[in-house]
C-alpha atoms as a PDB file:
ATOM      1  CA  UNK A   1      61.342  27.118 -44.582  1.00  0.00           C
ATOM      2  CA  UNK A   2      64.088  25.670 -42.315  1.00  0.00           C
ATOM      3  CA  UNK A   3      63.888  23.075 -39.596  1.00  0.00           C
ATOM      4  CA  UNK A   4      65.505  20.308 -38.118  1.00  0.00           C
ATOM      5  CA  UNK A   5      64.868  16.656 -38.420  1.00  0.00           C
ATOM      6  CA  UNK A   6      63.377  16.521 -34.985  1.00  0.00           C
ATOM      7  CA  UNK A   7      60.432  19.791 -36.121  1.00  0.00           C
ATOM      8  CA  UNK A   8      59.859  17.642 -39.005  1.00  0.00           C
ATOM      9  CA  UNK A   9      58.537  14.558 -37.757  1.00  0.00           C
ATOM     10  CA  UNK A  10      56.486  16.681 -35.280  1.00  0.00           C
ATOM     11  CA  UNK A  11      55.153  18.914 -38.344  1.00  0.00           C
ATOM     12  CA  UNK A  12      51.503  18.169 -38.214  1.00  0.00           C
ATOM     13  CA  UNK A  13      50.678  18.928 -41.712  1.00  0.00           C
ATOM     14  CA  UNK A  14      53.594  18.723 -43.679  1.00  0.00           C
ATOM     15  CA  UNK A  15      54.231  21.073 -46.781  1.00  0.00           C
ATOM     16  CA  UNK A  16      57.075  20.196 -49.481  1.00  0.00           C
ATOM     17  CA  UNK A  17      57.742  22.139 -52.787  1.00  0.00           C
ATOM     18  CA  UNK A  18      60.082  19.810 -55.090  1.00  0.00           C
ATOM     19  CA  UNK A  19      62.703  21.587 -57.098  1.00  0.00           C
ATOM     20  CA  UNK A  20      64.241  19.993 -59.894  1.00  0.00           C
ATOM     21  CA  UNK A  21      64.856  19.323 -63.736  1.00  0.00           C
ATOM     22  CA  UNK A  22      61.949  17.506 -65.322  1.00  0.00           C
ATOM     23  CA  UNK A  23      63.067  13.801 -65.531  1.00  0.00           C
ATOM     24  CA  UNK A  24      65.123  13.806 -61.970  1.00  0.00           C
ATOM     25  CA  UNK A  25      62.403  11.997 -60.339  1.00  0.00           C
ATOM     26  CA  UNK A  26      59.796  14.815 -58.686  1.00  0.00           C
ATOM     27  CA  UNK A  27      56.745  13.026 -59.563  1.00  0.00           C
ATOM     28  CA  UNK A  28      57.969   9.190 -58.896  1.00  0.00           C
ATOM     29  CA  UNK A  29      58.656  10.763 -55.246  1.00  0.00           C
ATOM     30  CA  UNK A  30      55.494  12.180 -55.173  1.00  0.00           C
ATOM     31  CA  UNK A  31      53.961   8.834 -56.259  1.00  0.00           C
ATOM     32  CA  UNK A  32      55.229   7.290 -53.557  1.00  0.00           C
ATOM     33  CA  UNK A  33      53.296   8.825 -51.122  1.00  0.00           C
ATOM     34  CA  UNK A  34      49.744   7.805 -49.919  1.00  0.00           C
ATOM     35  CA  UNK A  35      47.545   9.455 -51.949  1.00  0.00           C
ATOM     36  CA  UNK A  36      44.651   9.460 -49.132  1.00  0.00           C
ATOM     37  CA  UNK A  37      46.835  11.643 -47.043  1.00  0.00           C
ATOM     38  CA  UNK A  38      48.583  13.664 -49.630  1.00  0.00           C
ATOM     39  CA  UNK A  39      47.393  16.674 -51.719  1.00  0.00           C
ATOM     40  CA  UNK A  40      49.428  16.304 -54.777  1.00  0.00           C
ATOM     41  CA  UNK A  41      49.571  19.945 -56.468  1.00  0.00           C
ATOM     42  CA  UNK A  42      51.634  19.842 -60.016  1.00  0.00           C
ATOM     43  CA  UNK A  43      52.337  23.323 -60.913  1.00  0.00           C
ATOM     44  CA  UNK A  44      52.223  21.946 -64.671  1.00  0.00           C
ATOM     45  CA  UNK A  45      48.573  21.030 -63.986  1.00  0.00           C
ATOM     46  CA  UNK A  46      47.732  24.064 -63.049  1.00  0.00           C
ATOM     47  CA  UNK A  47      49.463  25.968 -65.714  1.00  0.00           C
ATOM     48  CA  UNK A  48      47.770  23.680 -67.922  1.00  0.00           C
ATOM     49  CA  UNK A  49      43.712  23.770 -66.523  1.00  0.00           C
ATOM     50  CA  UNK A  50      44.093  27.692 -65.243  1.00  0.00           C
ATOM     51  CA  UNK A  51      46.621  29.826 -66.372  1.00  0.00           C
ATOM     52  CA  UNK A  52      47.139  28.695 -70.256  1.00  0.00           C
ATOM     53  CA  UNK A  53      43.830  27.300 -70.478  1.00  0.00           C
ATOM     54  CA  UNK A  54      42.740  29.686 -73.006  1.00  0.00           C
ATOM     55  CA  UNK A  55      45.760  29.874 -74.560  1.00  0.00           C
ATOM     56  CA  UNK A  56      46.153  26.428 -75.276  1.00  0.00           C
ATOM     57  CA  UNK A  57      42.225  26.218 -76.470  1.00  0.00           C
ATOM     58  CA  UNK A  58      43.133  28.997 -78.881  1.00  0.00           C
ATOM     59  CA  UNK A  59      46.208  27.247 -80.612  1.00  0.00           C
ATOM     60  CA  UNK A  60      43.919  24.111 -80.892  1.00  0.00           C
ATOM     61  CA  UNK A  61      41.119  25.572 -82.599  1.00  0.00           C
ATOM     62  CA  UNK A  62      43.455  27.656 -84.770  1.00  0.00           C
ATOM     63  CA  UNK A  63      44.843  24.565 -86.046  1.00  0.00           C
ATOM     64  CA  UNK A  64      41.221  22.880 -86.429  1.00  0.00           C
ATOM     65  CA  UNK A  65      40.427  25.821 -88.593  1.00  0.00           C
ATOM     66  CA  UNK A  66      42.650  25.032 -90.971  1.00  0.00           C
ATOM     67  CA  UNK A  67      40.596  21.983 -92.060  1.00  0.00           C
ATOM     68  CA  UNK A  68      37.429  22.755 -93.708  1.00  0.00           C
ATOM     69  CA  UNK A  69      35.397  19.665 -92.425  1.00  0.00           C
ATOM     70  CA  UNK A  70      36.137  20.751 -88.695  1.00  0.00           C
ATOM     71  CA  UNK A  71      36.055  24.809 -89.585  1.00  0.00           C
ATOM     72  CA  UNK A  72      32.379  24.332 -90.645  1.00  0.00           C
ATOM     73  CA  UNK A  73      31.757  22.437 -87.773  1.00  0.00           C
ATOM     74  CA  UNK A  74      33.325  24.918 -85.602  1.00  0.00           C
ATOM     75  CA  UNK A  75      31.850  28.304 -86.491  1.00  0.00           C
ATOM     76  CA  UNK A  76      28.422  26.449 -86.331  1.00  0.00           C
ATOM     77  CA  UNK A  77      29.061  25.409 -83.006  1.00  0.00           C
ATOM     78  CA  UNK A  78      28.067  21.989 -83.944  1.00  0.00           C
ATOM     79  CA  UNK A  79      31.303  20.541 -81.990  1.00  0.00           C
ATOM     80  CA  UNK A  80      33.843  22.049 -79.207  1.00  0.00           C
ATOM     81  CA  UNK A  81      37.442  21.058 -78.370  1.00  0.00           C
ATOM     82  CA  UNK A  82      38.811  20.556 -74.931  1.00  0.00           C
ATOM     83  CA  UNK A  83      41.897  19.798 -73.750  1.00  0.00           C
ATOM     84  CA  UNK A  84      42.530  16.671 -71.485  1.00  0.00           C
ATOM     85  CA  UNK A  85      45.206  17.959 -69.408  1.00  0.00           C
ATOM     86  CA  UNK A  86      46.347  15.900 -66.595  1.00  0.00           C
ATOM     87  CA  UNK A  87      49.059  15.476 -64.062  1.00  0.00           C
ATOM     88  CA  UNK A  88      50.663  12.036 -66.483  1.00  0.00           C
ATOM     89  CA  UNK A  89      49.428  13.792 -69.343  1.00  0.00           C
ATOM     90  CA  UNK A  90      51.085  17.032 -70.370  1.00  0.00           C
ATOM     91  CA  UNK A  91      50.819  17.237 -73.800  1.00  0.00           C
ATOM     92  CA  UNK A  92      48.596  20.014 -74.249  1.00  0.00           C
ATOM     93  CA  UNK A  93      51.165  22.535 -72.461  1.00  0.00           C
ATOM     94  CA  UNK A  94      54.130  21.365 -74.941  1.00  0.00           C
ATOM     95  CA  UNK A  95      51.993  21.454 -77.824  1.00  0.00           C
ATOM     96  CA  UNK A  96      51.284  25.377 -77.036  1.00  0.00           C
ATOM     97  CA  UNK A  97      55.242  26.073 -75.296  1.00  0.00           C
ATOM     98  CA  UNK A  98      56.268  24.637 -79.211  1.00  0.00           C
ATOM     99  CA  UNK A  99      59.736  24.979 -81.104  1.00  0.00           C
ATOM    100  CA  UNK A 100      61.478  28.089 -82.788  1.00  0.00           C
ATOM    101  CA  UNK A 101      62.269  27.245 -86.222  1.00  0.00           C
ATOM    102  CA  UNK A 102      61.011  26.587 -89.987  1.00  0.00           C
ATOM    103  CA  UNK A 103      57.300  26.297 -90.070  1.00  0.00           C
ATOM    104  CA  UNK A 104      57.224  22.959 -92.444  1.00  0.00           C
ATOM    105  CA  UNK A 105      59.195  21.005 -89.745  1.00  0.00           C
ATOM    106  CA  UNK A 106      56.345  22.250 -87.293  1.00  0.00           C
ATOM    107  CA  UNK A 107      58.456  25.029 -85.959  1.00  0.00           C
ATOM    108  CA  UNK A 108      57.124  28.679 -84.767  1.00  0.00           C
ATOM    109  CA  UNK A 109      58.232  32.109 -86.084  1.00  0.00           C
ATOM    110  CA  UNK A 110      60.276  33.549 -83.351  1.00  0.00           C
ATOM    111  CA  UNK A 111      57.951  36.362 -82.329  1.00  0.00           C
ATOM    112  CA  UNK A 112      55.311  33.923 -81.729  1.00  0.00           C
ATOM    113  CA  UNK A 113      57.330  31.849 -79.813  1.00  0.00           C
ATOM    114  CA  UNK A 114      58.419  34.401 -77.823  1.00  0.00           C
ATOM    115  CA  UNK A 115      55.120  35.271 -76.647  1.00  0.00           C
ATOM    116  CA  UNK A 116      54.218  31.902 -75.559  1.00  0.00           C
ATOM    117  CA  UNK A 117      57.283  31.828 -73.351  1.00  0.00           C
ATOM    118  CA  UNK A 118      56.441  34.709 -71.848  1.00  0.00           C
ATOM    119  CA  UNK A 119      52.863  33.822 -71.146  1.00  0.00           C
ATOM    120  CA  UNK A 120      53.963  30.358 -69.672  1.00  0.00           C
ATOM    121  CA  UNK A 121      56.265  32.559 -67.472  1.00  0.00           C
ATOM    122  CA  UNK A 122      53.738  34.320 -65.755  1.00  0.00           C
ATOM    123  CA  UNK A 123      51.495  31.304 -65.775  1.00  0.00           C
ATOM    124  CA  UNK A 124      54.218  29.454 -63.357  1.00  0.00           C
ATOM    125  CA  UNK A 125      54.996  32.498 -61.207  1.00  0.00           C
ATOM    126  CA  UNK A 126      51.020  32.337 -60.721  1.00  0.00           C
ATOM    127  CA  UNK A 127      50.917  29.120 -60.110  1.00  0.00           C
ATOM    128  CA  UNK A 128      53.582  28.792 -57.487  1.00  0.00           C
ATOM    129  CA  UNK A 129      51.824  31.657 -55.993  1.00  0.00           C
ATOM    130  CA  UNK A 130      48.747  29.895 -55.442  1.00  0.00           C
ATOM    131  CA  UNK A 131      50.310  27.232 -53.560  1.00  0.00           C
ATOM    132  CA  UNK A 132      49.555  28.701 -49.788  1.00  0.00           C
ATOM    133  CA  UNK A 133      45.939  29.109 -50.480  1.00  0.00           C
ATOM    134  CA  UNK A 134      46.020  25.339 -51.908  1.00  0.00           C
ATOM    135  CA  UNK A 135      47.768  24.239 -48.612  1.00  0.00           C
ATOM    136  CA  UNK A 136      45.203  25.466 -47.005  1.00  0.00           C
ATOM    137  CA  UNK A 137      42.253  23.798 -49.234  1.00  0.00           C
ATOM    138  CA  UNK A 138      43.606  20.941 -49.221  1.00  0.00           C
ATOM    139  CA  UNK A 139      43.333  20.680 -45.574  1.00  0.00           C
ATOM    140  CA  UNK A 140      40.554  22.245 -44.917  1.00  0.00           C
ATOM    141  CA  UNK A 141      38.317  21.337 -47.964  1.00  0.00           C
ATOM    142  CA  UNK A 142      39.281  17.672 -48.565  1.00  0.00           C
ATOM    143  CA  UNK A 143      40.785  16.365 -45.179  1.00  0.00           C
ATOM    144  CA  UNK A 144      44.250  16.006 -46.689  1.00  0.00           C
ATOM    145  CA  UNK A 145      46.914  16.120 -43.429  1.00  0.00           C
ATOM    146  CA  UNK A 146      49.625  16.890 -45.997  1.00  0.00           C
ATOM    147  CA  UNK A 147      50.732  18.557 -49.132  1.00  0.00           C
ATOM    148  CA  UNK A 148      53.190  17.715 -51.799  1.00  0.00           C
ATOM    149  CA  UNK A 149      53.947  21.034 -55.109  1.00  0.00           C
ATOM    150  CA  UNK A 150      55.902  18.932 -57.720  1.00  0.00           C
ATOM    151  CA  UNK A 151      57.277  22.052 -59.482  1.00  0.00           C
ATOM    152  CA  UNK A 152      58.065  22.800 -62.988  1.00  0.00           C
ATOM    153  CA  UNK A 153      61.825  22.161 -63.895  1.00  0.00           C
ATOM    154  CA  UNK A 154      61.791  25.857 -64.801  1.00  0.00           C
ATOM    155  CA  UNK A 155      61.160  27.459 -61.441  1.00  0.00           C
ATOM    156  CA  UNK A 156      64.661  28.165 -60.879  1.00  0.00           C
ATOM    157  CA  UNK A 157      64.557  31.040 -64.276  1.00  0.00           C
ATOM    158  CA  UNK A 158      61.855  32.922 -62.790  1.00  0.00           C
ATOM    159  CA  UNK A 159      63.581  35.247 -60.700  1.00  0.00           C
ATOM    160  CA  UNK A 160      60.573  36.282 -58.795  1.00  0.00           C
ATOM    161  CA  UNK A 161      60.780  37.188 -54.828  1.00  0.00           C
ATOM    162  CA  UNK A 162      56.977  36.776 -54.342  1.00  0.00           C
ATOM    163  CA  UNK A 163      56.674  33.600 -55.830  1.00  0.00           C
ATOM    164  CA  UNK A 164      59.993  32.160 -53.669  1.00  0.00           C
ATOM    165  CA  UNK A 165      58.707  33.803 -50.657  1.00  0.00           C
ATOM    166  CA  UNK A 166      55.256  32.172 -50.850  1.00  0.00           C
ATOM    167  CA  UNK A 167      57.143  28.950 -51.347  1.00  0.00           C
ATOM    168  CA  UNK A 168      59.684  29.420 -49.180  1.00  0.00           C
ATOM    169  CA  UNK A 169      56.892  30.640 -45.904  1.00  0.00           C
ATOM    170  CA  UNK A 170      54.807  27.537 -46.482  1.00  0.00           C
ATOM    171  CA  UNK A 171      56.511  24.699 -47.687  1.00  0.00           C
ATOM    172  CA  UNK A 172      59.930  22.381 -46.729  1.00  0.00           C
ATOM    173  CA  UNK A 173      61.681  23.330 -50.401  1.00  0.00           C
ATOM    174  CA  UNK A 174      63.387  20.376 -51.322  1.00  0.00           C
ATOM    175  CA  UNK A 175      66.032  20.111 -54.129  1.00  0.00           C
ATOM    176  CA  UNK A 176      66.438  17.235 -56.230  1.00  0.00           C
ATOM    177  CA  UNK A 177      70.176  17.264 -57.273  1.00  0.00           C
ATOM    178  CA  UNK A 178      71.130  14.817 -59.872  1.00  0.00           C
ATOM    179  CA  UNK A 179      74.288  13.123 -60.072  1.00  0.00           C
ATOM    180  CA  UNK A 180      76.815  13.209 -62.698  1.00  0.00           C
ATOM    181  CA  UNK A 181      75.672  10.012 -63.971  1.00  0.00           C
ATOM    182  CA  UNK A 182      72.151  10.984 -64.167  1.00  0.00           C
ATOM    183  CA  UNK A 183      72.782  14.695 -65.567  1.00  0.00           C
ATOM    184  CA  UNK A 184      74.288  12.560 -68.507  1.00  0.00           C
ATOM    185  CA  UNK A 185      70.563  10.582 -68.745  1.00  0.00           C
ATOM    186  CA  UNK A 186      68.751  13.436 -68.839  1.00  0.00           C
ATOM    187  CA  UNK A 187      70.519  14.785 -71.502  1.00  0.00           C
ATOM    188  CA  UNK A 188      70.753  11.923 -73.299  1.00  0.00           C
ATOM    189  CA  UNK A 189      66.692  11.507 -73.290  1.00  0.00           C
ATOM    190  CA  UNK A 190      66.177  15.090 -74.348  1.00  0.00           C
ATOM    191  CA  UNK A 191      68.457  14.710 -77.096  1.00  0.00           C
ATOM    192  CA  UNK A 192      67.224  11.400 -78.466  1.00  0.00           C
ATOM    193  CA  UNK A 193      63.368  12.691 -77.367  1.00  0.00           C
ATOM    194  CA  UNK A 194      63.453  16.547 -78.064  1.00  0.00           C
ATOM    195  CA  UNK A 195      60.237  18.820 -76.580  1.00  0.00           C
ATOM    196  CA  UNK A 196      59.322  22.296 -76.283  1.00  0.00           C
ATOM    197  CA  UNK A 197      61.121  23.877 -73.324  1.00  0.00           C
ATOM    198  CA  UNK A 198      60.821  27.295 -71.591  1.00  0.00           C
ATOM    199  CA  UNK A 199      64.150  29.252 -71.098  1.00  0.00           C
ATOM    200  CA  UNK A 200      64.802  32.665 -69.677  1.00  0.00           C
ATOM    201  CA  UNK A 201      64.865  35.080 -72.337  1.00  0.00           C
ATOM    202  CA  UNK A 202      68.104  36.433 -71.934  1.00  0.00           C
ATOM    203  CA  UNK A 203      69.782  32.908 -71.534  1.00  0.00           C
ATOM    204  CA  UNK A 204      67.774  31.661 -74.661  1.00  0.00           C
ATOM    205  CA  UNK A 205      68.766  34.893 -77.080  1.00  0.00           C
ATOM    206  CA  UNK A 206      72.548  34.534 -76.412  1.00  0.00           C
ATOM    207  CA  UNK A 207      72.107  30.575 -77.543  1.00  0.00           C
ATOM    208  CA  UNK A 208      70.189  31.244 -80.177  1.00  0.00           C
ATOM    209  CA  UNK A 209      72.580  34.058 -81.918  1.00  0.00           C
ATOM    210  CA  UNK A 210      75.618  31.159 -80.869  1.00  0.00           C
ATOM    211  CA  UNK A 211      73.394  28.627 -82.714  1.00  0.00           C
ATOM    212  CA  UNK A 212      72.484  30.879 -85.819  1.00  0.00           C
ATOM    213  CA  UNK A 213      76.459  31.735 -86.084  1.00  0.00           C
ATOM    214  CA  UNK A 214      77.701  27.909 -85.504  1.00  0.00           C
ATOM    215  CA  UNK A 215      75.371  26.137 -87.961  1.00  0.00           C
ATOM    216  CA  UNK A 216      75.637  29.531 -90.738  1.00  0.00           C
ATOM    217  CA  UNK A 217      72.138  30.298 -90.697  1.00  0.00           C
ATOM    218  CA  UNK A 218      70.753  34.102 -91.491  1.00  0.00           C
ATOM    219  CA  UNK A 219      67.682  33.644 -89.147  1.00  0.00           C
ATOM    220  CA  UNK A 220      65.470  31.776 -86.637  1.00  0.00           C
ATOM    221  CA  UNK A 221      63.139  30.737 -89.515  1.00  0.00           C
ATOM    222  CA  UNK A 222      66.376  28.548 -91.115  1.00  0.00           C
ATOM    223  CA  UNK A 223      66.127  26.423 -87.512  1.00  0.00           C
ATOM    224  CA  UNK A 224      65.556  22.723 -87.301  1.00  0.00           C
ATOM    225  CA  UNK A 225      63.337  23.114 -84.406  1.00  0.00           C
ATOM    226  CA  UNK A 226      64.241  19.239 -83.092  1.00  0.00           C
ATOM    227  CA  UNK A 227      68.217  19.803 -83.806  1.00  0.00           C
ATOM    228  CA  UNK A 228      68.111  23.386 -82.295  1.00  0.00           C
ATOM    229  CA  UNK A 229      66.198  21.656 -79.042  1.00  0.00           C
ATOM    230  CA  UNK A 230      68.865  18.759 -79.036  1.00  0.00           C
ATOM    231  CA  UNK A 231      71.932  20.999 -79.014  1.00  0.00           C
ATOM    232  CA  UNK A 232      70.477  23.540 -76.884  1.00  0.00           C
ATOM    233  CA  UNK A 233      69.606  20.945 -73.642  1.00  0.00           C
ATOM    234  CA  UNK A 234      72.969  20.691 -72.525  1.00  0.00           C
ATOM    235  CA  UNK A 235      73.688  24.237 -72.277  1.00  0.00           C
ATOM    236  CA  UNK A 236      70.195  24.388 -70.547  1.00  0.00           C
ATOM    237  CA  UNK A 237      71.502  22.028 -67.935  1.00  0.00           C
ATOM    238  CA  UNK A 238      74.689  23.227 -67.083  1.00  0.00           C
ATOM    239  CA  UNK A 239      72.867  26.864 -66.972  1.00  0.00           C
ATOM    240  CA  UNK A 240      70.351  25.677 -64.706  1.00  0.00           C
ATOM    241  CA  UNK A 241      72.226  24.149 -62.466  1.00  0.00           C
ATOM    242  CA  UNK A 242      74.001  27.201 -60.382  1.00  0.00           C
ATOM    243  CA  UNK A 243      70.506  28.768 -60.199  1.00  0.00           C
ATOM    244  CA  UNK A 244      68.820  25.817 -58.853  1.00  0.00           C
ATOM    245  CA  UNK A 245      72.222  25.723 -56.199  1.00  0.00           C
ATOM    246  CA  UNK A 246      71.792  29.051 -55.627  1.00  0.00           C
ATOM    247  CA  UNK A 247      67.968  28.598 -54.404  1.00  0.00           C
ATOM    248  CA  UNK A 248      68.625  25.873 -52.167  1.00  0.00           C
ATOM    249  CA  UNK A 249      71.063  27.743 -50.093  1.00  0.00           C
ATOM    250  CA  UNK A 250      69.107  30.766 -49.484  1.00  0.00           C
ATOM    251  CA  UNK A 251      65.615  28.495 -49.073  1.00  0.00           C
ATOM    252  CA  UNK A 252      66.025  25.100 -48.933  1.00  0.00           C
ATOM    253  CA  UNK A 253      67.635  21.877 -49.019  1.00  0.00           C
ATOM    254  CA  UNK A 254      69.272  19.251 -51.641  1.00  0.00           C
ATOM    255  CA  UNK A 255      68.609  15.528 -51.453  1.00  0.00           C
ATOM    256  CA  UNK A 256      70.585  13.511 -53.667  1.00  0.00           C
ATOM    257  CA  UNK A 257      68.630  12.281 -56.557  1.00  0.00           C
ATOM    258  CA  UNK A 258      70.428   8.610 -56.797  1.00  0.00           C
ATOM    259  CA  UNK A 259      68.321   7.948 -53.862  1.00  0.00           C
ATOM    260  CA  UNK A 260      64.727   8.257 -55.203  1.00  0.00           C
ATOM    261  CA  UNK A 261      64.885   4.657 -57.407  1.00  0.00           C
ATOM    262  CA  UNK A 262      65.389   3.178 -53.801  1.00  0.00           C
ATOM    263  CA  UNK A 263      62.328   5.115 -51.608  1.00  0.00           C
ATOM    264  CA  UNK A 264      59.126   2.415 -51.360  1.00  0.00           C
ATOM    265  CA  UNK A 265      56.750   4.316 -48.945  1.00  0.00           C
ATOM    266  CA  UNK A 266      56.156   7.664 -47.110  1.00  0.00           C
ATOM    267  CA  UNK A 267      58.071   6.005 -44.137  1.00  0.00           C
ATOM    268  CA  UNK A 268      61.449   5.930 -46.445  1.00  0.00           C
ATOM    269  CA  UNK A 269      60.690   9.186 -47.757  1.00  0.00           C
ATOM    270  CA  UNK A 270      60.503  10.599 -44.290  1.00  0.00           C
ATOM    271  CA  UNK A 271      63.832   8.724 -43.347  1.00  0.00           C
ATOM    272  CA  UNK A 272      65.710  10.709 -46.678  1.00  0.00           C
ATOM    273  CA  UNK A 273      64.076  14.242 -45.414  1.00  0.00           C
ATOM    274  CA  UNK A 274      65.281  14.056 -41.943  1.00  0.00           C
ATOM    275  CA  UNK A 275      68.657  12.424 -42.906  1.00  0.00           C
ATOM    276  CA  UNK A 276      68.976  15.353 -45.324  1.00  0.00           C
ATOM    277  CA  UNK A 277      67.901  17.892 -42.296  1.00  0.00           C
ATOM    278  CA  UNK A 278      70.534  16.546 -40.515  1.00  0.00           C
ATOM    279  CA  UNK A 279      72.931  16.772 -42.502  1.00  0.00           C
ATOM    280  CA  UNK A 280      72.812  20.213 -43.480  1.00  0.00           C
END
């Protein structure tokens, strides 16, 4: 969706997807706005409580299984495990997304891991997908004048027309570019706090055959899954970073990052939109 600043502030119920790498500062944004007039939809959440529900359930119980006090408990339905997924609280999702590599250091056999990639592919492209009819709930269900999709950092591999047009037809897509300085901080993080990550296939296949090669390993199940995570990041970045470019000039806009630490309320947020309307 295009505009001006001028349609903007006369949008009656405004709509904004948020593009950018997890970390850049999506969800402090969203924070910032008042949450009695602002349907917050993470597309993580939803993965999380729709899409991989079952999924996730399944890799938890598997792993209960493999303790005998909680197996018996288990097959006589004397207990049941849920998971507690919530927009801070993501931890279920990365548990199931997990690491390629040796199974002692908590890593997954490729195969495997390549099916849970794929499944938390289609479970964002669904996701995004559902954000018209949740524009529309929002409003017309719970009052909400406005609506605010704090996307995955991994909407820009997707490559899906539907999804972008469904975005792209309903909401103000707004990019979230970081600096230099910052791209260095995000790396750094990842590297000193490595977690499960989705990649596109393709892109992840070439770095993992570069990886094997460079560190003189005969297979995926020789992998440190934290030290394959940590070298991998920065290649993630700079690959992502053209894509998420690309996006922006065919659907939306880019506000510069730096400028979130600085935003207090919904009136300074409004002030960065139309500056960045503007501008472009």
């Amino acid at each position: 969706m295009h505009m001006n600043s001028s349609e903007f502030r006369k949008w009656p119920n405004k709509a904004i997807t948020l593009l950018g790498m997890s970390g850049v500062g999506k969800t402090t944004l969203a924070n910032h706005l008042p949450k009695n007039n602002w349907f917050h939809f993470s597309g993580d959440y939803r993965i999380g409580t729709k899409y991989l529900e079952e999924p996730i359930l399944d890799n938890i119980k598997r792993q209960a299984m493999q303790v005998d006090f909680l197996r018996e408990l288990l097959r006589s339905d004397s207990i049941y495990i849920a998971s507690n997924v919530t927009v801070e609280n993501l931890s279920p999702i990365s548990t199931f997304l997990g690491k390629v590599g040796r199974s002692d250091l908590g890593g997954l056999p490729l195969e495997e891991f390549l099916r849970r990639q794929r499944l938390h592919r289609e479970a964002e492209i669904q996701a995004m997908k559902d954000v018209p009819e949740f524009i529309s709930k929002a409003r017309e269900i719970y009052g909400y004048e406005h609506f605010i999709n704090d996307a995955g950092g991994s909407v820009c591999e997707l490559d899906d027309n539907e999804m972008m047009a469904a975005l792209s037809n309903n909401t103000l897509i707004l990019y979230l570019r970081p600096d230099q300085d910052m791209e260095q901080e995000l790396i750094k993080r990842a590297v000193s706090n490595p977690k499960p990550l989705y990649y596109r296939e393709d892109f992840f296949q070439a770095q993992l055959a570069s990886y094997l090669e460079e560190h003189s390993l005969t297979g995926p199940n020789e992998i440190d899954p934290d030290n394959f995570v940590q070298w991998i990041f920065p290649r993630l970045s700079a690959h992502r970073k053209p894509r998420y470019e690309a996006l922006t000039a065919e659907h939306g806009y880019a506000v510069d990052a730096a400028h979130i630490c600085s935003l207090r309320d919904e009136q300074d947020i409004n002030e960065l939109i139309c500056e960045t309307l503007d501008r472009n």
